[in-house]
N, C-alpha and C. Protein backbone atom coordinates (compact mmCIF):
# COMPACT_ATOMS: atom_id res chain seq x y z
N UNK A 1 1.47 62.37 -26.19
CA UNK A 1 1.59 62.18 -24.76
C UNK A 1 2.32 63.35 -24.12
N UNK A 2 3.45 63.95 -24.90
CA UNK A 2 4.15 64.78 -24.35
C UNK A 2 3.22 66.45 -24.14
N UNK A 3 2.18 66.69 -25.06
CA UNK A 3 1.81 67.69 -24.82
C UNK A 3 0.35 68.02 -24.03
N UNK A 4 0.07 66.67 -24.31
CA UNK A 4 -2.02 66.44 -23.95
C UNK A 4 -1.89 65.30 -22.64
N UNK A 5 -0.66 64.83 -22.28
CA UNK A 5 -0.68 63.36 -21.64
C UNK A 5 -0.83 64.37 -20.14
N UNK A 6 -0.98 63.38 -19.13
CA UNK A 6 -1.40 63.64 -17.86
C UNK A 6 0.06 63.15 -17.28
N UNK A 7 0.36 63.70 -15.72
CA UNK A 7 1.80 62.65 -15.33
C UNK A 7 1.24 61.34 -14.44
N UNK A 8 -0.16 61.13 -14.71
CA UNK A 8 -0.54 59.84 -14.29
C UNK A 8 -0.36 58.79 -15.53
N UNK A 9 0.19 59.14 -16.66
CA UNK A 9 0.31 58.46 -17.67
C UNK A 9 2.09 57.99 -17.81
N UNK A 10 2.35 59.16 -17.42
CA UNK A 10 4.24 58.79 -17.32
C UNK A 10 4.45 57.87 -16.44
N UNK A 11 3.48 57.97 -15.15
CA UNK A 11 4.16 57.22 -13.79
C UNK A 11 3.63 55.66 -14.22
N UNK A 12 2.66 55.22 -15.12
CA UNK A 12 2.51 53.86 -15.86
C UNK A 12 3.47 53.43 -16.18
N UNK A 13 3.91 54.06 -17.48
CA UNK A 13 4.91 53.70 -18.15
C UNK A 13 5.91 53.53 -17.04
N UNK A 14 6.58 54.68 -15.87
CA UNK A 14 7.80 54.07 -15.21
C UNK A 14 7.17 52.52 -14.59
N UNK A 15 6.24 52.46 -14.11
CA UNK A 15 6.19 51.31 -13.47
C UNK A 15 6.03 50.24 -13.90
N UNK A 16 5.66 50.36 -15.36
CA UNK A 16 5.76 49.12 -16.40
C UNK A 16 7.13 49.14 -16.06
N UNK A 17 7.99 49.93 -16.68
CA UNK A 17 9.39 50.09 -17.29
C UNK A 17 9.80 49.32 -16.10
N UNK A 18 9.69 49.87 -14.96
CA UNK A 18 10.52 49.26 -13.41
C UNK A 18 10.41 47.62 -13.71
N UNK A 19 8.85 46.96 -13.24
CA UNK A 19 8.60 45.83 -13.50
C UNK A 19 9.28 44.89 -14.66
N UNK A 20 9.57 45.41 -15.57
CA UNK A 20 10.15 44.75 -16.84
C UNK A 20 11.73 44.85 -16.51
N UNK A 21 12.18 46.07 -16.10
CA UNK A 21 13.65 46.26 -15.77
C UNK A 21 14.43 45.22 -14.78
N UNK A 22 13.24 44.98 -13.98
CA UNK A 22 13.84 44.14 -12.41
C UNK A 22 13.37 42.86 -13.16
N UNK A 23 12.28 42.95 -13.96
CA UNK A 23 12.48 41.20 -14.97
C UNK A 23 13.82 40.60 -15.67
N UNK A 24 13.88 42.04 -16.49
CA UNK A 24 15.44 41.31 -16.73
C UNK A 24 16.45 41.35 -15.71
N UNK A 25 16.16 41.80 -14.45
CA UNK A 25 17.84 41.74 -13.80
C UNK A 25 17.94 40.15 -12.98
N UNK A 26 16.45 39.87 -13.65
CA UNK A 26 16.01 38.47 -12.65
C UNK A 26 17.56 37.05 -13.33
N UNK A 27 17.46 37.34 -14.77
CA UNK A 27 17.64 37.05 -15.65
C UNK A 27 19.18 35.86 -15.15
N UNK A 28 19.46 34.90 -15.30
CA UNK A 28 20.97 34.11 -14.80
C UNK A 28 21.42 34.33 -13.17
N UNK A 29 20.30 34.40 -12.40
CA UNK A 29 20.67 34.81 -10.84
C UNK A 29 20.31 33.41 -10.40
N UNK A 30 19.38 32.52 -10.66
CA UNK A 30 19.20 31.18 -10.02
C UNK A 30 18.56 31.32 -8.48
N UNK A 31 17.24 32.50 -8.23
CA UNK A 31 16.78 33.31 -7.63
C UNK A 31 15.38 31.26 -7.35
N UNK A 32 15.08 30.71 -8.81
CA UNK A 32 14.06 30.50 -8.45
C UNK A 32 13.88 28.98 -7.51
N UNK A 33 15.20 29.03 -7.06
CA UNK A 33 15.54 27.54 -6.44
C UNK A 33 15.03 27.74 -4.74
N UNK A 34 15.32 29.55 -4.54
CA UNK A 34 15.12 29.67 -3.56
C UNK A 34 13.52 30.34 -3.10
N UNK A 35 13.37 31.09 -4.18
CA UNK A 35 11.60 31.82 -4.20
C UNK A 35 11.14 31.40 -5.36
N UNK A 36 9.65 30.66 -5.18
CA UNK A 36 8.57 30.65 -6.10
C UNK A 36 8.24 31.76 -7.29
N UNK A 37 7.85 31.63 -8.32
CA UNK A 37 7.51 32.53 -9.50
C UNK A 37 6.67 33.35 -8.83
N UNK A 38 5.75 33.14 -8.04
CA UNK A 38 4.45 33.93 -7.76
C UNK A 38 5.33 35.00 -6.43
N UNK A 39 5.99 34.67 -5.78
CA UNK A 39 6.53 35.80 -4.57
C UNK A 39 7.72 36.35 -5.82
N UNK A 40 8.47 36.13 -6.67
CA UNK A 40 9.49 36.88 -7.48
C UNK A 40 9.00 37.65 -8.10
N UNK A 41 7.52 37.35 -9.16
CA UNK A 41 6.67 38.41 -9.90
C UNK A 41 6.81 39.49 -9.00
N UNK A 42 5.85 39.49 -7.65
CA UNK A 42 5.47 40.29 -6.63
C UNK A 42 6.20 41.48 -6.31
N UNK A 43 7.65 40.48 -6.14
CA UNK A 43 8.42 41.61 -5.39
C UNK A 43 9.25 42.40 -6.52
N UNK A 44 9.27 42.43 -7.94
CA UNK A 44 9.68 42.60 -8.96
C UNK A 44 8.78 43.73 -9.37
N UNK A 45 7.33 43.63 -9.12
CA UNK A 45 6.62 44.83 -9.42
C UNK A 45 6.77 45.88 -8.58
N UNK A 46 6.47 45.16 -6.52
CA UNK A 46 6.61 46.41 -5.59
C UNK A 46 8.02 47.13 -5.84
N UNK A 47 9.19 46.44 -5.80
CA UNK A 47 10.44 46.85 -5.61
C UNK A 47 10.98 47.69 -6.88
N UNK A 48 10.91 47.34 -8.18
CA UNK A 48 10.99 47.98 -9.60
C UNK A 48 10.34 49.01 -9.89
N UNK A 49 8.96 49.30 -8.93
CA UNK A 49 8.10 50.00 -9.26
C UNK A 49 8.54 51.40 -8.65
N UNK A 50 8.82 50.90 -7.29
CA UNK A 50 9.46 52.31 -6.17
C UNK A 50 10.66 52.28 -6.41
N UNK A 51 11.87 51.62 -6.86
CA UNK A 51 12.70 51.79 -7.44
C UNK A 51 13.20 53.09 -8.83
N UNK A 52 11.75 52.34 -9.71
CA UNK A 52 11.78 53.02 -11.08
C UNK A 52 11.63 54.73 -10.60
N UNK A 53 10.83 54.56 -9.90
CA UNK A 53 10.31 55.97 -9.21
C UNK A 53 10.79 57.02 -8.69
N UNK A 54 11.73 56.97 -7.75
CA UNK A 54 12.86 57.18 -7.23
C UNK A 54 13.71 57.40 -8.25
N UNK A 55 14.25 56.84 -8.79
CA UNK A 55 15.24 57.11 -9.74
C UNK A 55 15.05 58.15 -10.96
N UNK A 56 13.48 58.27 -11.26
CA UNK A 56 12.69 59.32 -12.37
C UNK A 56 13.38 60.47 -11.36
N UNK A 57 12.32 60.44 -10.36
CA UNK A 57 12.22 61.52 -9.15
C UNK A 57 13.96 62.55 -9.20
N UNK A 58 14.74 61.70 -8.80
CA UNK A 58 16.29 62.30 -8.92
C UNK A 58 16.58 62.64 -10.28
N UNK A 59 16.51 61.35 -11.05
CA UNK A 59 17.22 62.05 -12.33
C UNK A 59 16.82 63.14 -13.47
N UNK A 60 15.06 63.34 -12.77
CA UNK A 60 14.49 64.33 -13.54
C UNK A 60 14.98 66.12 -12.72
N UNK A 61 15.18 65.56 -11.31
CA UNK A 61 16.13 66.64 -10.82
C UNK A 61 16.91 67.35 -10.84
N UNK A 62 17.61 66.47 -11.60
CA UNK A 62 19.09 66.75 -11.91
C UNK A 62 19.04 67.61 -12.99
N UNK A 63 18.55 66.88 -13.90
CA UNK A 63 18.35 67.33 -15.29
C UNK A 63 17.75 68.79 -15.31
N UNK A 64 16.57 68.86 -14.56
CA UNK A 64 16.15 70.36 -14.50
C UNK A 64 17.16 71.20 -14.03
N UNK A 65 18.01 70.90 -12.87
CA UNK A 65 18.81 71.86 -12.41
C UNK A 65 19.77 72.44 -13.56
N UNK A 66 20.51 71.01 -13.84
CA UNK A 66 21.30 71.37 -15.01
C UNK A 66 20.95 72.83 -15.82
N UNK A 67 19.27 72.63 -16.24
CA UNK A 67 18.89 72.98 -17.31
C UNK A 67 18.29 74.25 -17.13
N UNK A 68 18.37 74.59 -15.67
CA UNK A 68 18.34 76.10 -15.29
C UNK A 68 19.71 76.52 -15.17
N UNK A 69 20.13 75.49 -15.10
CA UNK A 69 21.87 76.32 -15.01
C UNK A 69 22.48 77.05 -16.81
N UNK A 70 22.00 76.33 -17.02
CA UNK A 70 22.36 76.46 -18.70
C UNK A 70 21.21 77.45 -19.24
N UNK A 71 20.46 77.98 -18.62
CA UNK A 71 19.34 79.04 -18.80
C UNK A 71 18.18 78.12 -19.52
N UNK A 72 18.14 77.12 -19.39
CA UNK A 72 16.61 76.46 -20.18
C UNK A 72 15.20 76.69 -19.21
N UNK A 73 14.51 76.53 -20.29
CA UNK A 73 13.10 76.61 -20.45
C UNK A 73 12.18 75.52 -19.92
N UNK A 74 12.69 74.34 -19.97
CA UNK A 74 11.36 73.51 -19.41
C UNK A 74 11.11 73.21 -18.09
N UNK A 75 10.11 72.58 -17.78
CA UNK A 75 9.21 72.32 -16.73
C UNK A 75 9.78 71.22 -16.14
N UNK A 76 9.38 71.09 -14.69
CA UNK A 76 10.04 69.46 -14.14
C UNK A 76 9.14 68.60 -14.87
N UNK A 77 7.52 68.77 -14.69
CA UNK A 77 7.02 68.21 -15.46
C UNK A 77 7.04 67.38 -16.70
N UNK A 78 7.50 69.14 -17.51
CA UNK A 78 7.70 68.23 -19.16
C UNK A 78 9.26 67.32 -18.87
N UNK A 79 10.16 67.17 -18.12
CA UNK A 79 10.82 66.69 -18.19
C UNK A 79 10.76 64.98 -18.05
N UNK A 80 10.07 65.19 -16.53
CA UNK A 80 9.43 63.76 -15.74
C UNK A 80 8.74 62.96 -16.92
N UNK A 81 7.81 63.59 -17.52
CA UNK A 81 6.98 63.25 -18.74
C UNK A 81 7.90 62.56 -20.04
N UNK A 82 8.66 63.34 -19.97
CA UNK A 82 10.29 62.87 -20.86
C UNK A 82 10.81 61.63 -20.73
N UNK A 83 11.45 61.77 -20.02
CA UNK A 83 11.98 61.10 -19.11
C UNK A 83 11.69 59.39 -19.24
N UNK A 84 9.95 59.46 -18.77
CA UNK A 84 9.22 57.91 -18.46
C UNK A 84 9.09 57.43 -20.00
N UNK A 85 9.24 57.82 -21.19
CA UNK A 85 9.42 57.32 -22.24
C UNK A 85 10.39 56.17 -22.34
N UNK A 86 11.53 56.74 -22.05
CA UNK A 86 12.99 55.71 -22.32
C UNK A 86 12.68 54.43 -21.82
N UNK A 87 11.62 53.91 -20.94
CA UNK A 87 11.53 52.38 -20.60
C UNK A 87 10.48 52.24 -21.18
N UNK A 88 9.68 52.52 -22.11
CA UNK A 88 8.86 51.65 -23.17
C UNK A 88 9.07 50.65 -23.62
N UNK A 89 10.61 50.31 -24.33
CA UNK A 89 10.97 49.56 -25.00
C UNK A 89 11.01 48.02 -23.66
N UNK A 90 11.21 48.44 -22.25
CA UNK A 90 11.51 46.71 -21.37
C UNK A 90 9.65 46.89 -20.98
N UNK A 91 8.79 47.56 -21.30
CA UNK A 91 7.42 46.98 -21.03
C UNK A 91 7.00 46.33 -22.11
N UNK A 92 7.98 46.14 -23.27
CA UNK A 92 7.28 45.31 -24.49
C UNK A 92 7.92 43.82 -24.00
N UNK A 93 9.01 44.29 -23.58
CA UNK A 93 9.39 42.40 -23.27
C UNK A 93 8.83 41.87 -21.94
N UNK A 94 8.02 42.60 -21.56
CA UNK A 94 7.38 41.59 -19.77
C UNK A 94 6.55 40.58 -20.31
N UNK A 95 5.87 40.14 -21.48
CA UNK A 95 4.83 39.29 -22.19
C UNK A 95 6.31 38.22 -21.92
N UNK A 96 7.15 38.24 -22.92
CA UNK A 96 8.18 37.57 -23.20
C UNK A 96 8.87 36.69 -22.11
N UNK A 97 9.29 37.85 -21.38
CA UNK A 97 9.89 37.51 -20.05
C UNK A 97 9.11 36.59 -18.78
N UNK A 98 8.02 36.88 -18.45
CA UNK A 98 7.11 36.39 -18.34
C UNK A 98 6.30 34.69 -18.69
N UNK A 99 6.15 34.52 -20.07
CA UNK A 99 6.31 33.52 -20.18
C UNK A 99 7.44 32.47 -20.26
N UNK A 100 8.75 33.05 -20.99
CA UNK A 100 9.76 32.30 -21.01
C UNK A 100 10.22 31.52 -19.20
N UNK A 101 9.68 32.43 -18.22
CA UNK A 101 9.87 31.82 -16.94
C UNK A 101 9.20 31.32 -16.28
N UNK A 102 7.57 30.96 -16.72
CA UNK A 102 7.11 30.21 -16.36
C UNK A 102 7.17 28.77 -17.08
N UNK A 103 7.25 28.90 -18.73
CA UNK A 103 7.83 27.82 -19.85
C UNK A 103 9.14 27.04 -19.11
N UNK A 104 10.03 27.50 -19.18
CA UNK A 104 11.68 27.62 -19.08
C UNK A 104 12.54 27.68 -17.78
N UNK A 105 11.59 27.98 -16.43
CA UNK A 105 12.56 28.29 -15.36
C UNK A 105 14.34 28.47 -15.27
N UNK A 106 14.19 27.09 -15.74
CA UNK A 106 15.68 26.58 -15.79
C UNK A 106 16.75 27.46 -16.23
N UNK A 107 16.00 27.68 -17.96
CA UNK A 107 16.75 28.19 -18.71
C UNK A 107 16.58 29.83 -18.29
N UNK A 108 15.58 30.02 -17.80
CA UNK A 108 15.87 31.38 -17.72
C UNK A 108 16.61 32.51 -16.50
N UNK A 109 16.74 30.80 -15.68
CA UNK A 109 17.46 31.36 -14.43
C UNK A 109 18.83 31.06 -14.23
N UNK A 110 18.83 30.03 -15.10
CA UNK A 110 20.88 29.88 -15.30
C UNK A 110 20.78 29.54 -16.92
N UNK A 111 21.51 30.30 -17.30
CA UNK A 111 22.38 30.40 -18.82
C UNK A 111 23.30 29.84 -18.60
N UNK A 112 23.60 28.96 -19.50
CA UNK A 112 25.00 28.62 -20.24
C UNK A 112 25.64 29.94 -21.19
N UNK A 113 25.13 30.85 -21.62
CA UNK A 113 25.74 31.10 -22.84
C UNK A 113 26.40 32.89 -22.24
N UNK A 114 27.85 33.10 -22.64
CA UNK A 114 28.36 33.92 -21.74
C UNK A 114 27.86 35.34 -21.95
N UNK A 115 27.01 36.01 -21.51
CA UNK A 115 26.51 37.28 -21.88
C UNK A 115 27.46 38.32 -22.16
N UNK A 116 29.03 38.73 -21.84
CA UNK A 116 29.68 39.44 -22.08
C UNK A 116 31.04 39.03 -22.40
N UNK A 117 30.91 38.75 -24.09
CA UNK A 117 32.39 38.13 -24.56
C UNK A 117 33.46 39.18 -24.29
N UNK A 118 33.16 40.14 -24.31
CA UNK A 118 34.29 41.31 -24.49
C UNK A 118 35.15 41.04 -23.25
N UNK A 119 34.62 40.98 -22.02
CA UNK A 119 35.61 40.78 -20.70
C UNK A 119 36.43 39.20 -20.96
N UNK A 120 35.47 38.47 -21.45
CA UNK A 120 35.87 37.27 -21.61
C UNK A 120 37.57 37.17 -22.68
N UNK A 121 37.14 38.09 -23.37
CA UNK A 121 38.69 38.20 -24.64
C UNK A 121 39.50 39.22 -23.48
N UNK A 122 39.15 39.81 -23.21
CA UNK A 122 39.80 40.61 -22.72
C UNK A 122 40.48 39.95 -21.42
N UNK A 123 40.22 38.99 -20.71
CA UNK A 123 40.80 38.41 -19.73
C UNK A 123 40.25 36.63 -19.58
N UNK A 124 41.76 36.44 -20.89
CA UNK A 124 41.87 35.35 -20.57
C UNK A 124 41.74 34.40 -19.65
N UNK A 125 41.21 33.06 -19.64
CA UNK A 125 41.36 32.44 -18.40
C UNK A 125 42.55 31.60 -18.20
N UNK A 126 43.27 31.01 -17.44
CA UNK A 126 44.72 30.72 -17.53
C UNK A 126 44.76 28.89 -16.93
């Protein structure tokens, strides 16, 4: 992908990646009491998608500048192309995510179970 791929192939992957990213941020918000599954999908793809996008857009920016500053060699391109890799891994869980909230609502919109023990030890409750 990195050498033969097109950047109509990267901007997939970000917009998978977005869509799956804003799936999990759906995740213990209790979003679905107030919007239906079918308007949350929706706005999870438009919003994640131009989100994901935006955020390539800058941080592949950055990175190039950096990387003329430091005398490098690559392309915004090969970078952008770079770059849209790192969210592969949340377009494998949209199957997952996906069904568990149409299965599960409940469970998938309020947890019981505390996602971050570390603050939790770290500040006792009194």
């Amino acid at each position: 992908m990195m050498d033969n791929g097109k950047r109509g192939i990267a901007i997939v992957y970000m917009l998978l990646g977005g869509f799956g990213s804003s799936l999990s941020g759906l995740m213990d918000t209790g979003l679905n009491s107030h919007v239906s599954l079918p308007v949350l999908h929706i706005i999870t793809i438009i919003a994640g998608s131009i989100f994901m996008i935006i955020m390539y857009a800058i941080s592949t920016a950055l990175i190039y500048i950096i990387g003329k500053l430091l005398k490098g060699v690559a392309t915004y391109q090969g970078i952008f192309k770079g770059n849209s890799l790192a969210y592969i891994s949340f377009t494998s869980l949209i199957p997952v995510m996906i069904i568990w909230m149409v299965l599960d609502p409940k469970g998938f919109f309020t947890s019981s179970v505390d996602m971050n023990p570390i603050i939790t030890l770290a500040v006792p409750s009194s």
